[in-house]
C-alpha atoms as a PDB file:
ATOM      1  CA  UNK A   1      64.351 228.689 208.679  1.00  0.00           C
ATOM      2  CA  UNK A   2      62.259 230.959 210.307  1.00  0.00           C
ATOM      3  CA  UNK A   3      61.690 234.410 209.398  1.00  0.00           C
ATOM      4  CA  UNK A   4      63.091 236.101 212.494  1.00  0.00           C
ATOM      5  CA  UNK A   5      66.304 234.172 211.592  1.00  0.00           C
ATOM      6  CA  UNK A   6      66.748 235.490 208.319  1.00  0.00           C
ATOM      7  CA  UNK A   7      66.121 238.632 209.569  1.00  0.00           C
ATOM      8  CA  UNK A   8      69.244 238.437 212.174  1.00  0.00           C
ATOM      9  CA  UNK A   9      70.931 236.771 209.224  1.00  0.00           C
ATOM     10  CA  UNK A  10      70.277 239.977 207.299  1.00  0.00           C
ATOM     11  CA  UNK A  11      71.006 242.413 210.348  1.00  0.00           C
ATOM     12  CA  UNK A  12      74.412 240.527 210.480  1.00  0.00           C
ATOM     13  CA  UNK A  13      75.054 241.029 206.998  1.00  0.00           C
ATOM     14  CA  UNK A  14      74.032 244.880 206.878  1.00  0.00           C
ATOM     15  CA  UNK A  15      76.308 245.101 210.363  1.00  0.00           C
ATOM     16  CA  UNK A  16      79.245 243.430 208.711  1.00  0.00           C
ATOM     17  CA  UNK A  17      78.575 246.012 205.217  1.00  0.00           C
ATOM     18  CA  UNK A  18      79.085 248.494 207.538  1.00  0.00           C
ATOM     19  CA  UNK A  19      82.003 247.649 209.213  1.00  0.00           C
ATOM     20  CA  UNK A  20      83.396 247.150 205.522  1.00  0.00           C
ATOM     21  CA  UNK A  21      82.671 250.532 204.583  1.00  0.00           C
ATOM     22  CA  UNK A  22      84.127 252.200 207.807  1.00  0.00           C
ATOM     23  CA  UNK A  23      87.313 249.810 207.220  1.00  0.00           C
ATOM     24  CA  UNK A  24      87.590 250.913 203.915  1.00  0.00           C
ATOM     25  CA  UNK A  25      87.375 254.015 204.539  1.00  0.00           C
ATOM     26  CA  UNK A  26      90.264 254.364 207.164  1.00  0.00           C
ATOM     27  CA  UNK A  27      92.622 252.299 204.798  1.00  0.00           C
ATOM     28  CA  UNK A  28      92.213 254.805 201.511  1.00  0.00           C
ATOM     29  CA  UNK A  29      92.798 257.598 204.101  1.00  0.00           C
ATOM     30  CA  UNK A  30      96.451 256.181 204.773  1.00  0.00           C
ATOM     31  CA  UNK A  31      99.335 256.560 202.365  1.00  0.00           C
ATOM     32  CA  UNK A  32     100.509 253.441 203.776  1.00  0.00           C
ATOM     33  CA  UNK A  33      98.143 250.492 205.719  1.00  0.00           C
ATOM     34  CA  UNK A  34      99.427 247.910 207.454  1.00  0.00           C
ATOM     35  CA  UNK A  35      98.594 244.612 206.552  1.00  0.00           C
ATOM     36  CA  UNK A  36      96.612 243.729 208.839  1.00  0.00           C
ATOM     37  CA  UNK A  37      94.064 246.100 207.962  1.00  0.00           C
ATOM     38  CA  UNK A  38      93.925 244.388 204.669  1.00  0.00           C
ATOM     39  CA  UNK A  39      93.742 241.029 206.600  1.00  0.00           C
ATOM     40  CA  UNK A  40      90.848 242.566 208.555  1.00  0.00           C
ATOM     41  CA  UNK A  41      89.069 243.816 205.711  1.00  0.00           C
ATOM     42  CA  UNK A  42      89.659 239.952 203.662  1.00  0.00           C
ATOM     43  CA  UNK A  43      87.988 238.263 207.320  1.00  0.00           C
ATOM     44  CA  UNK A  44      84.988 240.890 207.254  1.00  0.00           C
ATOM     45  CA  UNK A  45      84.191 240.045 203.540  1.00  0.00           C
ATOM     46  CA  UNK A  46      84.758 236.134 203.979  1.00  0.00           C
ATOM     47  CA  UNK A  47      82.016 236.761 206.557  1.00  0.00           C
ATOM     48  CA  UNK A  48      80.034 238.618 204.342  1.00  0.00           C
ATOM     49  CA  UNK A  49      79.808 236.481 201.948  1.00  0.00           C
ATOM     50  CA  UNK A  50      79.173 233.364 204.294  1.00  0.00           C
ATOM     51  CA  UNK A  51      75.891 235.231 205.717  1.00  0.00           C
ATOM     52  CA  UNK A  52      75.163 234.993 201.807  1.00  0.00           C
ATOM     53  CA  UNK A  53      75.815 231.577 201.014  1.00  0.00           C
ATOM     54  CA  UNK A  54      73.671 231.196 204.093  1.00  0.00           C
ATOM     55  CA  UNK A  55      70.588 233.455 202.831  1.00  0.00           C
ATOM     56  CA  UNK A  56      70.752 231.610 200.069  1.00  0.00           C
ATOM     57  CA  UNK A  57      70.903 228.416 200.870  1.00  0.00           C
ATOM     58  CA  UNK A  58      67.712 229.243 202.581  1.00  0.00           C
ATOM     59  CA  UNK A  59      66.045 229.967 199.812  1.00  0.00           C
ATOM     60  CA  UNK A  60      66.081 234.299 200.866  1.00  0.00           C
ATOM     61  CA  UNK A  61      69.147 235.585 198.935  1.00  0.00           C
ATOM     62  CA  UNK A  62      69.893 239.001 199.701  1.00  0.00           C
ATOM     63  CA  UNK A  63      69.318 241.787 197.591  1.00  0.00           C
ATOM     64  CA  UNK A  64      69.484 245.424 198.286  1.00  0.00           C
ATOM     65  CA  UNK A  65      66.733 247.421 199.128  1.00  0.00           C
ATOM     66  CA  UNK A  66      66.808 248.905 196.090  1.00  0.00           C
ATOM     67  CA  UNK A  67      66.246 246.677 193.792  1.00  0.00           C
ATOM     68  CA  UNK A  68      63.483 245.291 195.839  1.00  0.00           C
ATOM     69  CA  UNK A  69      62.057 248.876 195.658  1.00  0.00           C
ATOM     70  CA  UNK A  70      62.232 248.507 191.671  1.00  0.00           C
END
């Protein structure tokens, strides 16, 4: 794969992290979510970890940048 695809691959994956987080944080802010805030939040990290499986299987897992930084 080239690098410009694991790159978007990556971009997808930080997108999607995101998305998690904001998710996340909306649902802990509610004494009560609806479920399909949970189902949201189970289809965003099925898709997260897909974009892994894919990294990987590409031989580029992904690690965070801080462990890169060392």
């Amino acid at each position: 794969m080239a690098a410009d695809a694991i790159e978007t691959l990556n971009k997808a994956r930080a997108s999607l992290v995101r998305e998690r987080d904001t998710l996340a944080r909306r649902i802990a802010g509610m004494d009560l979510a609806p479920v399909t805030m949970a189902e949201d939040l189970t289809r965003i990290l099925v898709a997260i970890e897909t974009l892994d499986r894919a990294l990987t299987a590409e031989g580029h897992p992904y690690m965070p940048q801080s462990l890169m930084d060392g």
